[in-house]
C-alpha atoms as a PDB file:
ATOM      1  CA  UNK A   1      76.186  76.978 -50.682  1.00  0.00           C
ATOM      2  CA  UNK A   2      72.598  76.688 -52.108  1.00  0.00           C
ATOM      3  CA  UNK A   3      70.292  74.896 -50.010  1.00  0.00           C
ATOM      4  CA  UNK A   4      69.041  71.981 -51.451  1.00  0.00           C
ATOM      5  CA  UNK A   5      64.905  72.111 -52.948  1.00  0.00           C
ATOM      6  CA  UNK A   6      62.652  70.539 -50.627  1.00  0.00           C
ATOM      7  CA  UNK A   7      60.605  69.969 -53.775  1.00  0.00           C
ATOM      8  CA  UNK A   8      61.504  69.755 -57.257  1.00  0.00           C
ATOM      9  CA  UNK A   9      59.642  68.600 -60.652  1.00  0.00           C
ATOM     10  CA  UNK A  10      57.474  69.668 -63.058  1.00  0.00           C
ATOM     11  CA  UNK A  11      53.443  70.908 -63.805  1.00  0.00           C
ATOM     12  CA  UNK A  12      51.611  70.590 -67.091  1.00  0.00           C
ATOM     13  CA  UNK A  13      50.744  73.515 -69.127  1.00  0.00           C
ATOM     14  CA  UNK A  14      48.778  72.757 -72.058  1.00  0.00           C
ATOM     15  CA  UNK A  15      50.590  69.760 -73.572  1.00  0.00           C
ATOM     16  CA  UNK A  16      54.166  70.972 -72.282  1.00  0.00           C
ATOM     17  CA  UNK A  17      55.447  71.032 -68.786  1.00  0.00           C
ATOM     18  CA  UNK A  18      57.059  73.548 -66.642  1.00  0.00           C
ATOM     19  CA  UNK A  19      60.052  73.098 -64.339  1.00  0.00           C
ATOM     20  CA  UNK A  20      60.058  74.328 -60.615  1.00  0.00           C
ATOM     21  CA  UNK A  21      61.819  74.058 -57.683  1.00  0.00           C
ATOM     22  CA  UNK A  22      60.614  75.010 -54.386  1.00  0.00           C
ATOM     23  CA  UNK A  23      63.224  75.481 -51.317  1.00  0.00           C
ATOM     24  CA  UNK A  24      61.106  75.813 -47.919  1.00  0.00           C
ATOM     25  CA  UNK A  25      57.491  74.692 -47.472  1.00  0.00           C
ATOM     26  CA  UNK A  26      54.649  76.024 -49.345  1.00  0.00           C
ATOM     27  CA  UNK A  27      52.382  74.752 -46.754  1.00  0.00           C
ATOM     28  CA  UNK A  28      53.917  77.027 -43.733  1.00  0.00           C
ATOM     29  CA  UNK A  29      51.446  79.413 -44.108  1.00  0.00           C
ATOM     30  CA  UNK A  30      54.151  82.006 -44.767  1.00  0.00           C
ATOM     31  CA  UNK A  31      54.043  84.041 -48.883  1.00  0.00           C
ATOM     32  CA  UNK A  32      55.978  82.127 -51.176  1.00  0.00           C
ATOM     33  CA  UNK A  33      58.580  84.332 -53.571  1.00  0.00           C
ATOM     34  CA  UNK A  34      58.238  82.676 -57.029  1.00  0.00           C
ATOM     35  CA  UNK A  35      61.393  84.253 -58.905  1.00  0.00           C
ATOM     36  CA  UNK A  36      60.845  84.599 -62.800  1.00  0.00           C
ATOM     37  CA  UNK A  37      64.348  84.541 -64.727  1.00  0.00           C
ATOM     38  CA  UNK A  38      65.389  87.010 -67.811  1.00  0.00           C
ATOM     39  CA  UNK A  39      66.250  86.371 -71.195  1.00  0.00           C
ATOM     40  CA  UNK A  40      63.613  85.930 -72.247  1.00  0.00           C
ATOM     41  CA  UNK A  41      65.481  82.481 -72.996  1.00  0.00           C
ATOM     42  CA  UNK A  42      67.564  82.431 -69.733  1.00  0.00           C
ATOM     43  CA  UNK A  43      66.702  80.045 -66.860  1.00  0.00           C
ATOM     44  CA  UNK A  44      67.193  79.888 -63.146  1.00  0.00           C
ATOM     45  CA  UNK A  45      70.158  78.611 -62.313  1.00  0.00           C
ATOM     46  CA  UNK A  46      71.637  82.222 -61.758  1.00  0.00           C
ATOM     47  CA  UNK A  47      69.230  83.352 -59.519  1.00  0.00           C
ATOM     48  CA  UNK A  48      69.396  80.342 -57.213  1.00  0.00           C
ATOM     49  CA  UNK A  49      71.358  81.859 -54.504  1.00  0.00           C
ATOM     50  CA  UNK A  50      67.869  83.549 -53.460  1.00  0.00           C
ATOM     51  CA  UNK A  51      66.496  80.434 -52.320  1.00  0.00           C
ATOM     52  CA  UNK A  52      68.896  81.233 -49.011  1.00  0.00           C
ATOM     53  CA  UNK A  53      65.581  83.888 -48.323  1.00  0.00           C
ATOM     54  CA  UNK A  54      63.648  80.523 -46.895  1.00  0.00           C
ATOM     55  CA  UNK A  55      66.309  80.272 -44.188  1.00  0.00           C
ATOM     56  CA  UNK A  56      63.823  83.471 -42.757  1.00  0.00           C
ATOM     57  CA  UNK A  57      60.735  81.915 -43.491  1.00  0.00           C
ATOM     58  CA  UNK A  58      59.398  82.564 -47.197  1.00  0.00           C
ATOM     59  CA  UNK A  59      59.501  79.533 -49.175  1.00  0.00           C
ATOM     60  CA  UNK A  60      61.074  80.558 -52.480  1.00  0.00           C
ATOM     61  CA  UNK A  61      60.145  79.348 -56.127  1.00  0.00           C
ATOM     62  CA  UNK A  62      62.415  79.334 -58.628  1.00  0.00           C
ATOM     63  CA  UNK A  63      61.169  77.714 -62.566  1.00  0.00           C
ATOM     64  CA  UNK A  64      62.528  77.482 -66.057  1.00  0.00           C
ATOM     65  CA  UNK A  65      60.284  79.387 -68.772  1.00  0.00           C
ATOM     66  CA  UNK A  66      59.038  77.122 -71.288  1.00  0.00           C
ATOM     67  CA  UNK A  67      62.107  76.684 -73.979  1.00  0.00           C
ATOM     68  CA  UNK A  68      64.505  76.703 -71.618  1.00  0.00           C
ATOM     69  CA  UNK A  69      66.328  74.886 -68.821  1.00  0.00           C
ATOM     70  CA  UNK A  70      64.313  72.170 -67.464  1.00  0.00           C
ATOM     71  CA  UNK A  71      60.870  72.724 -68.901  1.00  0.00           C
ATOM     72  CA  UNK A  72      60.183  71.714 -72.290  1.00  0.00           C
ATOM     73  CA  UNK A  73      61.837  72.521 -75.407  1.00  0.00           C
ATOM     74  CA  UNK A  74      60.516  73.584 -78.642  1.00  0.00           C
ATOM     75  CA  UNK A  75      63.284  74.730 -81.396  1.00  0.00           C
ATOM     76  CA  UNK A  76      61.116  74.736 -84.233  1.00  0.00           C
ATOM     77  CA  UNK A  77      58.861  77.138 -82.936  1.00  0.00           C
ATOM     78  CA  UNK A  78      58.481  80.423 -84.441  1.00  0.00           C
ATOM     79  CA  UNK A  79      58.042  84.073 -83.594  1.00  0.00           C
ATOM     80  CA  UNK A  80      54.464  83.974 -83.752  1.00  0.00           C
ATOM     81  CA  UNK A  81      55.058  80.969 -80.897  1.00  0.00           C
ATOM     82  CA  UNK A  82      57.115  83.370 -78.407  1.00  0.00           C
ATOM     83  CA  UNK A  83      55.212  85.426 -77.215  1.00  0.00           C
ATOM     84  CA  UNK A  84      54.957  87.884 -73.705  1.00  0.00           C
ATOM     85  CA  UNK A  85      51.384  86.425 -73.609  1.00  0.00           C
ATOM     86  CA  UNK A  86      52.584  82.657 -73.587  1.00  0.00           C
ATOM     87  CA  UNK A  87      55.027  83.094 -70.829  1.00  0.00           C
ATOM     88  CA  UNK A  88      52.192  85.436 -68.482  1.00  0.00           C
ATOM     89  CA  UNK A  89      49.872  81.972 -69.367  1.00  0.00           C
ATOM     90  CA  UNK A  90      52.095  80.046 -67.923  1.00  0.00           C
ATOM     91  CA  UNK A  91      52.939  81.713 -64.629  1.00  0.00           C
ATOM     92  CA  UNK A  92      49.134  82.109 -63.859  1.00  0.00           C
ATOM     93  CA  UNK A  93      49.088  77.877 -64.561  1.00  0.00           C
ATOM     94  CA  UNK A  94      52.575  77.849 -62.173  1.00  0.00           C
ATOM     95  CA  UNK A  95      50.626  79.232 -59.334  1.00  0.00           C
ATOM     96  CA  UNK A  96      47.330  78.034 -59.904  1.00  0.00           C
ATOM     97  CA  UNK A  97      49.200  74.530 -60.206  1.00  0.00           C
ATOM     98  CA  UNK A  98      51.458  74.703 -56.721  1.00  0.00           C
ATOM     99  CA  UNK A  99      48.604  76.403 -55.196  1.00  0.00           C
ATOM    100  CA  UNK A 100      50.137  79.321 -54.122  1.00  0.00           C
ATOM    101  CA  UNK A 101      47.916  82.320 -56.476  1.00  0.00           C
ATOM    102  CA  UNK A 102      45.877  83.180 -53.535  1.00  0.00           C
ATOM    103  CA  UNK A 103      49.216  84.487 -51.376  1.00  0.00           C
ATOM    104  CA  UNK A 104      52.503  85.058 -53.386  1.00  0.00           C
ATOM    105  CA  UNK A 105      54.984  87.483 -53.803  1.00  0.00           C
ATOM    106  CA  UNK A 106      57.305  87.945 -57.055  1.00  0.00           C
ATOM    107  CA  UNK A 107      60.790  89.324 -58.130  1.00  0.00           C
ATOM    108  CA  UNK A 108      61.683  89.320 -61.756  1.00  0.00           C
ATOM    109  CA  UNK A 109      64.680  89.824 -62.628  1.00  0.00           C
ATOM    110  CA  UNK A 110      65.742  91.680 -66.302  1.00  0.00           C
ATOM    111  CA  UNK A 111      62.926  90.777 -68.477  1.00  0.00           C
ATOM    112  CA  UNK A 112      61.435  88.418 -65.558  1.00  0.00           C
ATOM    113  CA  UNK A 113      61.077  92.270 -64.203  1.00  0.00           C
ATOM    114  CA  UNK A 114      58.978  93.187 -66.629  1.00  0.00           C
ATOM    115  CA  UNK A 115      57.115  90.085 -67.291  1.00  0.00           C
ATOM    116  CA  UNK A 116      56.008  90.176 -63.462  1.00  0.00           C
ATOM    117  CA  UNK A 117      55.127  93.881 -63.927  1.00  0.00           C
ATOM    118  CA  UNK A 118      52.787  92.940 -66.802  1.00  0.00           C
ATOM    119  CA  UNK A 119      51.322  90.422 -64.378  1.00  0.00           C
ATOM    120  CA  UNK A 120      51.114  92.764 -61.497  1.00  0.00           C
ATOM    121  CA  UNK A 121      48.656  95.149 -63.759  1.00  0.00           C
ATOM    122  CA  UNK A 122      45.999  92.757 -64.093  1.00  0.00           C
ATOM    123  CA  UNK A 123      45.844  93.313 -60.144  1.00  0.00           C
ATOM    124  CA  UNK A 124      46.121  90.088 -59.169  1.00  0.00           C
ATOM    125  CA  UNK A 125      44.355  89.084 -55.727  1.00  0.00           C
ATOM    126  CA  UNK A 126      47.050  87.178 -54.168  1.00  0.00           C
ATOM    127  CA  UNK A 127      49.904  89.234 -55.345  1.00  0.00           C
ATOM    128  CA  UNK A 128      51.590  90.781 -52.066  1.00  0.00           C
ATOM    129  CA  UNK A 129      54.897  92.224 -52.827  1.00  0.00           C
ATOM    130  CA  UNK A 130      56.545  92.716 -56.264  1.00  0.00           C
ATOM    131  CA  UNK A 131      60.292  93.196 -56.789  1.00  0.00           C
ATOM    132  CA  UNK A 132      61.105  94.419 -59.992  1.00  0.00           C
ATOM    133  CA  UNK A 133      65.360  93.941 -60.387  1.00  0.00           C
ATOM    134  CA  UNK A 134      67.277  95.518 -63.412  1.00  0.00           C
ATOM    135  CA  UNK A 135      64.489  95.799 -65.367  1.00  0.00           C
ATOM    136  CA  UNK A 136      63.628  98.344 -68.005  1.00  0.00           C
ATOM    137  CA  UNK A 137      60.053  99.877 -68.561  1.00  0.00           C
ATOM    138  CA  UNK A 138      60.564  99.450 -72.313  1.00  0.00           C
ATOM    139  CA  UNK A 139      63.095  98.027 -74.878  1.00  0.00           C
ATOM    140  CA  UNK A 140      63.350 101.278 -76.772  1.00  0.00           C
ATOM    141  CA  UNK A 141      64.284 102.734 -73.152  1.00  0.00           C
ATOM    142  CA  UNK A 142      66.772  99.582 -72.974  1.00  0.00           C
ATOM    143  CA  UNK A 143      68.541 100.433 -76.281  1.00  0.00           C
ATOM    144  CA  UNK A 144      68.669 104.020 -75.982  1.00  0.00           C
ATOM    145  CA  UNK A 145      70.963 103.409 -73.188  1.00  0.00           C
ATOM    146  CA  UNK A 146      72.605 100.811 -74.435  1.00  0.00           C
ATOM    147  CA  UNK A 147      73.589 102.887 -77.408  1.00  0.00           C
ATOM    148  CA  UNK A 148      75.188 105.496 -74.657  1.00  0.00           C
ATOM    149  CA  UNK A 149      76.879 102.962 -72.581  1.00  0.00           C
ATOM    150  CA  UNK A 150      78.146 101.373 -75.911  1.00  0.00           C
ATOM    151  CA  UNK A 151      79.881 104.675 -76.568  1.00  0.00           C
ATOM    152  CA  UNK A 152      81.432 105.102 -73.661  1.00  0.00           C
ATOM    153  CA  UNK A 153      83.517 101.594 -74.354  1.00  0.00           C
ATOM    154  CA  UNK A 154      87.189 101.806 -74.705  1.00  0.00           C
ATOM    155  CA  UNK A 155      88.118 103.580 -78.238  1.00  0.00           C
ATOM    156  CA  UNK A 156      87.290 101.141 -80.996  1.00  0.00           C
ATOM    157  CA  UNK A 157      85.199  98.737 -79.153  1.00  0.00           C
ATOM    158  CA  UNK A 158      81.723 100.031 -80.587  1.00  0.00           C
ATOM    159  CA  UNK A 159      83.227 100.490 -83.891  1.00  0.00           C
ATOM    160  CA  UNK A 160      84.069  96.759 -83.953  1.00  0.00           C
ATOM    161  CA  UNK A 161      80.871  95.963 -82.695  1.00  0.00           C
ATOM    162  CA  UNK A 162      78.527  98.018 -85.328  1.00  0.00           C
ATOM    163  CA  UNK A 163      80.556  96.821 -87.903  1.00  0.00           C
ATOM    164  CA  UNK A 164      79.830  92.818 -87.056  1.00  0.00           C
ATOM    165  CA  UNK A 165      76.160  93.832 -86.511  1.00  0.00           C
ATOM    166  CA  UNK A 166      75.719  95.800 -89.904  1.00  0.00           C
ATOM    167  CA  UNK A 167      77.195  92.323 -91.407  1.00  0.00           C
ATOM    168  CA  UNK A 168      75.624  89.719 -89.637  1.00  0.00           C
ATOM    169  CA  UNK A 169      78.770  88.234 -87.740  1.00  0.00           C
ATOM    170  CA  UNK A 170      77.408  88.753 -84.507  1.00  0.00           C
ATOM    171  CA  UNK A 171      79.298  85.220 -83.876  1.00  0.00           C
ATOM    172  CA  UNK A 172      82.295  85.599 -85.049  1.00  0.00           C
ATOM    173  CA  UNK A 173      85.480  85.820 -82.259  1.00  0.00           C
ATOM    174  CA  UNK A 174      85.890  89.745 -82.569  1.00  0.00           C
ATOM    175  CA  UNK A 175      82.894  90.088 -81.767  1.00  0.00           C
ATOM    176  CA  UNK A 176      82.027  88.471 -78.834  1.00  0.00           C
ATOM    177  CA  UNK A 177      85.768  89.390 -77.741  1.00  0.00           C
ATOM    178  CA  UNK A 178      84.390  92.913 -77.963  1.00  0.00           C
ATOM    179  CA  UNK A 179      81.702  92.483 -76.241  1.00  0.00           C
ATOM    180  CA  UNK A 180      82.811  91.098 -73.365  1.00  0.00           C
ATOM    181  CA  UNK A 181      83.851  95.325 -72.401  1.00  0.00           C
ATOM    182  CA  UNK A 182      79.953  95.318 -72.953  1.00  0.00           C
ATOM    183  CA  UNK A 183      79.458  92.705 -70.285  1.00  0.00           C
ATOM    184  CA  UNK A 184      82.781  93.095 -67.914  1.00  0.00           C
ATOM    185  CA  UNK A 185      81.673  97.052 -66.981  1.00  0.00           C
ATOM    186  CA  UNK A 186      77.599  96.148 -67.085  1.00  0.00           C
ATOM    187  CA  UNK A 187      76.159  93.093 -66.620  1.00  0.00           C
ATOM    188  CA  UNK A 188      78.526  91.462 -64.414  1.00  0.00           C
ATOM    189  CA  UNK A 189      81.553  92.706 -62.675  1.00  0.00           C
ATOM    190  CA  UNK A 190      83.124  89.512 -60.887  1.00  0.00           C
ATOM    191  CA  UNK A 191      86.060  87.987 -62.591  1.00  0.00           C
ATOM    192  CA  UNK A 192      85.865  84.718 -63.239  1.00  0.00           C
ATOM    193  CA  UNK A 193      82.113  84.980 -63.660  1.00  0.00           C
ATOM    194  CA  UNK A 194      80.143  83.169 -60.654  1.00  0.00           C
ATOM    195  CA  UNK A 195      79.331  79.339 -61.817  1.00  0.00           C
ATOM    196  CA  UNK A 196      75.863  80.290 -61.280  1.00  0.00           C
ATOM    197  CA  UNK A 197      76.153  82.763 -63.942  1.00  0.00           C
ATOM    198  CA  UNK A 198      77.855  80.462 -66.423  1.00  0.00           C
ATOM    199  CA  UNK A 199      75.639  77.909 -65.923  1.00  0.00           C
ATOM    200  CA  UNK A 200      72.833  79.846 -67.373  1.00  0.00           C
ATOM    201  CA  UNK A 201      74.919  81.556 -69.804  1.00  0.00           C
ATOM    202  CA  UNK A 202      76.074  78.352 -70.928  1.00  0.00           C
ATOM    203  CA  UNK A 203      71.905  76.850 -71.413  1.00  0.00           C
ATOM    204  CA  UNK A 204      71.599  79.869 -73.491  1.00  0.00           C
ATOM    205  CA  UNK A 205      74.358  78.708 -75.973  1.00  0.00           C
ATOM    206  CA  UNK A 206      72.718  75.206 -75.747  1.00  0.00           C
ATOM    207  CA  UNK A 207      69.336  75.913 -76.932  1.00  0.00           C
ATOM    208  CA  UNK A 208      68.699  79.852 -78.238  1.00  0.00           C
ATOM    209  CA  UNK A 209      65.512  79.677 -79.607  1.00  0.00           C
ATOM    210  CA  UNK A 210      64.107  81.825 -77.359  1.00  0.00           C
ATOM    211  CA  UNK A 211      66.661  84.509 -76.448  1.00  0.00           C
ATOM    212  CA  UNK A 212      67.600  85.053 -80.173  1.00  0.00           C
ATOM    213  CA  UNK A 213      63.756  84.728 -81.265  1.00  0.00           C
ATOM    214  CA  UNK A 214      62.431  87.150 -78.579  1.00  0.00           C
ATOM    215  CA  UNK A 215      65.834  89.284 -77.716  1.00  0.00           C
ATOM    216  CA  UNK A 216      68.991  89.161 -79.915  1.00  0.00           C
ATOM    217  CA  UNK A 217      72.266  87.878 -79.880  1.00  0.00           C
ATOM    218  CA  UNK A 218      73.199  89.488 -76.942  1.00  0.00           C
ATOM    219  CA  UNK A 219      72.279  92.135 -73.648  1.00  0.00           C
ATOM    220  CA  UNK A 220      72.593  95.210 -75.955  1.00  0.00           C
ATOM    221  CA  UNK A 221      71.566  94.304 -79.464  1.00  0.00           C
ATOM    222  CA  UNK A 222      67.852  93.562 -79.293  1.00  0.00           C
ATOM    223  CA  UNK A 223      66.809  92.642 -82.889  1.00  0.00           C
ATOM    224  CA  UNK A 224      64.207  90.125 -81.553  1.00  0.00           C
ATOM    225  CA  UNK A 225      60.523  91.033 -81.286  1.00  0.00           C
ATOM    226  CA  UNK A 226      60.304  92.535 -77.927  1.00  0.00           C
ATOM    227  CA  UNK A 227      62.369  95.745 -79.215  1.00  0.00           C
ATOM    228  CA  UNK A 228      59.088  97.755 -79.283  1.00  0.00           C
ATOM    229  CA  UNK A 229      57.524  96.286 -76.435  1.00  0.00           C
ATOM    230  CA  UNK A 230      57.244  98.036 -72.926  1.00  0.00           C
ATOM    231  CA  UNK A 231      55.152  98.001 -70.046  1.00  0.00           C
ATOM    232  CA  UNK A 232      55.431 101.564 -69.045  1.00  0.00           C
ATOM    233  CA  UNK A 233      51.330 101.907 -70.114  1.00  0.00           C
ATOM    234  CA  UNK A 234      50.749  99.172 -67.460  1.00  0.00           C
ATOM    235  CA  UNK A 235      52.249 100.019 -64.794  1.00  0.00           C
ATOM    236  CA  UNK A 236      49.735 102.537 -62.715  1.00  0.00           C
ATOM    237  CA  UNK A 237      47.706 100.099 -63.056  1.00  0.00           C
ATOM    238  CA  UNK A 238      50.340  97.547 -60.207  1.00  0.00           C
ATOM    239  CA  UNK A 239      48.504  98.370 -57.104  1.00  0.00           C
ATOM    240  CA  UNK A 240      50.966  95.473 -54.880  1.00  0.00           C
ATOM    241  CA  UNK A 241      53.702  97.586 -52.774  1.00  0.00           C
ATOM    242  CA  UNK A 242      57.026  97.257 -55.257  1.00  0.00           C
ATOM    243  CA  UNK A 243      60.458  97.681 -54.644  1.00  0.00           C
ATOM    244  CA  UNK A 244      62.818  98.906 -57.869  1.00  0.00           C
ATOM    245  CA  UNK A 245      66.374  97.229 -57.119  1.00  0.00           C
ATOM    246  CA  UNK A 246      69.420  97.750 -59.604  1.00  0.00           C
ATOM    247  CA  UNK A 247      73.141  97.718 -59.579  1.00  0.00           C
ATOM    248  CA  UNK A 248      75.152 101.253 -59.469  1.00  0.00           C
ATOM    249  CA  UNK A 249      76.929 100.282 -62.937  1.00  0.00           C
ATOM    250  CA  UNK A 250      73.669  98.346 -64.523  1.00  0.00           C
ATOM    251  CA  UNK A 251      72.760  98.162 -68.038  1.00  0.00           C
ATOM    252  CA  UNK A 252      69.057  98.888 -66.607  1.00  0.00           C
ATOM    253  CA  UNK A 253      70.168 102.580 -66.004  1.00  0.00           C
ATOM    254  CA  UNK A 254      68.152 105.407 -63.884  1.00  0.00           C
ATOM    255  CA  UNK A 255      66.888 106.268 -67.252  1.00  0.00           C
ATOM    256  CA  UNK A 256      65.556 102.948 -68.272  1.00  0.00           C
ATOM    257  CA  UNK A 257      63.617 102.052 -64.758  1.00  0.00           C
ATOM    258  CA  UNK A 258      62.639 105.767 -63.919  1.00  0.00           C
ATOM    259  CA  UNK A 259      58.490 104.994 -65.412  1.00  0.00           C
ATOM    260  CA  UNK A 260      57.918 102.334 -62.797  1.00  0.00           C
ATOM    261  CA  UNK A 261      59.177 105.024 -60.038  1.00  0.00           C
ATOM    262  CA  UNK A 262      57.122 107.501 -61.720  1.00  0.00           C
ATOM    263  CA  UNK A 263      53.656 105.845 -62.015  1.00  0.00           C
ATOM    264  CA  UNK A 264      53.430 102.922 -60.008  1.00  0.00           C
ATOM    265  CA  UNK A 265      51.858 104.263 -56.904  1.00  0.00           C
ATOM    266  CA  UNK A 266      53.659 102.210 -54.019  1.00  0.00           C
ATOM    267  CA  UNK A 267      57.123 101.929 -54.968  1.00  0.00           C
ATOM    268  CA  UNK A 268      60.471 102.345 -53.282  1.00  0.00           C
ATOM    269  CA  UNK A 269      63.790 102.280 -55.326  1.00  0.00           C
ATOM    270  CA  UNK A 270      67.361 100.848 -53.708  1.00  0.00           C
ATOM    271  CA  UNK A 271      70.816 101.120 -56.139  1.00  0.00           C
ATOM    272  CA  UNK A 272      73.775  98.579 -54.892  1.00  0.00           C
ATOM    273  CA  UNK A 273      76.804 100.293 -55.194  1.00  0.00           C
ATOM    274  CA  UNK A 274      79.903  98.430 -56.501  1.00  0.00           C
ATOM    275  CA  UNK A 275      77.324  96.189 -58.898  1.00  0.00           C
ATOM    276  CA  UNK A 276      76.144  96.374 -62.270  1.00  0.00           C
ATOM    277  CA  UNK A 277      73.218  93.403 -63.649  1.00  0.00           C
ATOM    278  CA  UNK A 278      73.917  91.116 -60.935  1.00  0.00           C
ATOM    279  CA  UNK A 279      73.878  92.565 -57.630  1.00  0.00           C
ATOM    280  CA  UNK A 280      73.048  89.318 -56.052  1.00  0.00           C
ATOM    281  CA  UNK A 281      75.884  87.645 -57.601  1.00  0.00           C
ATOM    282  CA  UNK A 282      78.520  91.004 -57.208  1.00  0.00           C
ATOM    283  CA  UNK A 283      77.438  92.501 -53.804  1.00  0.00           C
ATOM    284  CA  UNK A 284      75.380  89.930 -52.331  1.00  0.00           C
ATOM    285  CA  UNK A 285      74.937  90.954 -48.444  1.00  0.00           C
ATOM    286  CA  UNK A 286      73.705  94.550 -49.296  1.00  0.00           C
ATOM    287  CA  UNK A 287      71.149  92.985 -52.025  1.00  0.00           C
ATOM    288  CA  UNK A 288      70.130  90.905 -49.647  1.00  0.00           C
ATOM    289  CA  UNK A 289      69.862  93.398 -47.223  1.00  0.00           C
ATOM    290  CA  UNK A 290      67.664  95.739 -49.524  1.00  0.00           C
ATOM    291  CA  UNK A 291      65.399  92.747 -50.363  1.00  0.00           C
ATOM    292  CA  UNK A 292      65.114  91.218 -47.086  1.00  0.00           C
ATOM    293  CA  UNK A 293      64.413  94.100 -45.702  1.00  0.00           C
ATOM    294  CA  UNK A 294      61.361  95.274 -48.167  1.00  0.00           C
ATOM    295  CA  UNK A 295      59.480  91.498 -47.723  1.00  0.00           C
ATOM    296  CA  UNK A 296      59.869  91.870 -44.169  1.00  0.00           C
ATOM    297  CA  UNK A 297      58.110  94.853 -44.261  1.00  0.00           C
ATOM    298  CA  UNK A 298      55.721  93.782 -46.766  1.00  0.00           C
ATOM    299  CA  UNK A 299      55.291  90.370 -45.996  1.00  0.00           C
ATOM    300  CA  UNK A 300      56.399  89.667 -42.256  1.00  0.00           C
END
């Protein structure tokens, strides 16, 4: 079971507010983990079962991106709105705002991954760990492997996929039907899906602005406007000791996270076997053990 927040609420940015939860206490002394969700247009409800890291003494922070979850919503915004430079805004105002920027740690998880690598670059004074999970370097990386693990689907599957997508039906019930082969091999390999999961997935559904704006209509057909965008440029440029985490079966292949092994300079890389998106949902004690085990080491 989650343990409850020992703080929740929310902190202005520009006219708009952010939502956060904290579970431990940020005045302990000990670095914080502030955990930035995926999507972009996800929120954190999947990723709560890290807040069980304060039980060893890091207060963790979990928040909702603005458009999503908690924080304020703004459906009539447009592309020009969403952008990787709004949501980088307001994590510098997060931890400027729960006064934590002087001695933090982050983990981003799918595009929180690269979102907190971006961050990272700008070499950040109070940045001491970074935990990059099932993140790609790029989107073109993202949906060249996509287009391989697509076409290793049962026979038919992509077929019935491309066809929707060439007409615009990425909605209809075929579709999604199909894609769950998509999503069943790699993003998610429990059956039923964990509550935690469907409790994002299901926020998503309520209010897409910003997945379909920025992303697509799903994990492997990025249409939005991050389909060119990649941090691979940025990332010798992350001088905070990083670890690389990712599922055996994960739609963020080798192939996709190899440029943050290859040119960030203080990196270590752990796969989960048995797990594909969410390792902390599918194989949770030997995720834990791989990320425990770095922010000891990095943190004490």
């Amino acid at each position: 079971m989650t343990p409850p927040p020992s703080k929740r609420g929310t902190v202005e940015f520009r006219e708009w507010r952010t939502w956060y939860r904290v579970t431990g206490d940020l005045g302990s002394g000990r670095t914080p983990l502030v955990v930035l969700h995926g999507g972009p247009g996800s929120t954190h409800d999947y990723l709560l079962p890290l807040a069980d890291l304060a039980a060893d003494g890091w207060p963790v922070v979990h928040y909702d991106q603005l458009g999503n979850g908690g924080s304020t919503h703004l459906p009539d915004r447009g592309a020009d709105f969403w952008t990787v430079e709004l949501f980088l805004d307001e994590l510098d105002n997060l931890l400027t705002r729960l006064g934590i920027a002087d001695n933090y740690a982050l983990l981003g998880h799918s595009w929180g991954g690269l979102l907190a690598a971006q961050h990272a670059s700008g070499r950040p004074a109070g940045l001491r760990g970074l935990v990059i999970a099932c993140s790609p370097a790029s989107y073109p990386l993202w949906l060249q492997e996509a287009k391989r693990l697509r076409e290793q689907l049962p026979p038919g599957v992509n077929e019935t996929l491309l066809r929707h997508e060439a007409a615009g039906t990425t909605d209809s019930d075929e579709y999604m039907t199909a894609m769950r082969h998509y999503y069943d091999r790699h993003v998610c390999r429990v059956t039923p899906w964990p509550r935690e999961f469907m409790a994002t997935f299901y926020e998503i559904y309520n209010d897409p602005t910003v997945y379909y704006t920025m992303n697509g209509p799903n994990e492997f057909h990025v249409i939005g406007t991050l389909k060119d965008w990649g941090v691979v440029d940025s990332c010798a440029g992350i001088e905070a000791p990083t670890l690389l985490l990712a599922g055996e079966h994960d739609e963020a292949t080798p192939a996709t996270m190899r440029p943050f092994h290859d040119n960030i300079p203080d990196v270590r890389w752990e796969i989960v076997e048995n797990a594909s998106h969410l390792p902390h949902l599918e194989e949770p004690e030997a995720f834990r053990a791989a990320l425990g085990g770095f922010l000891k080491e990095v943190l004490g």
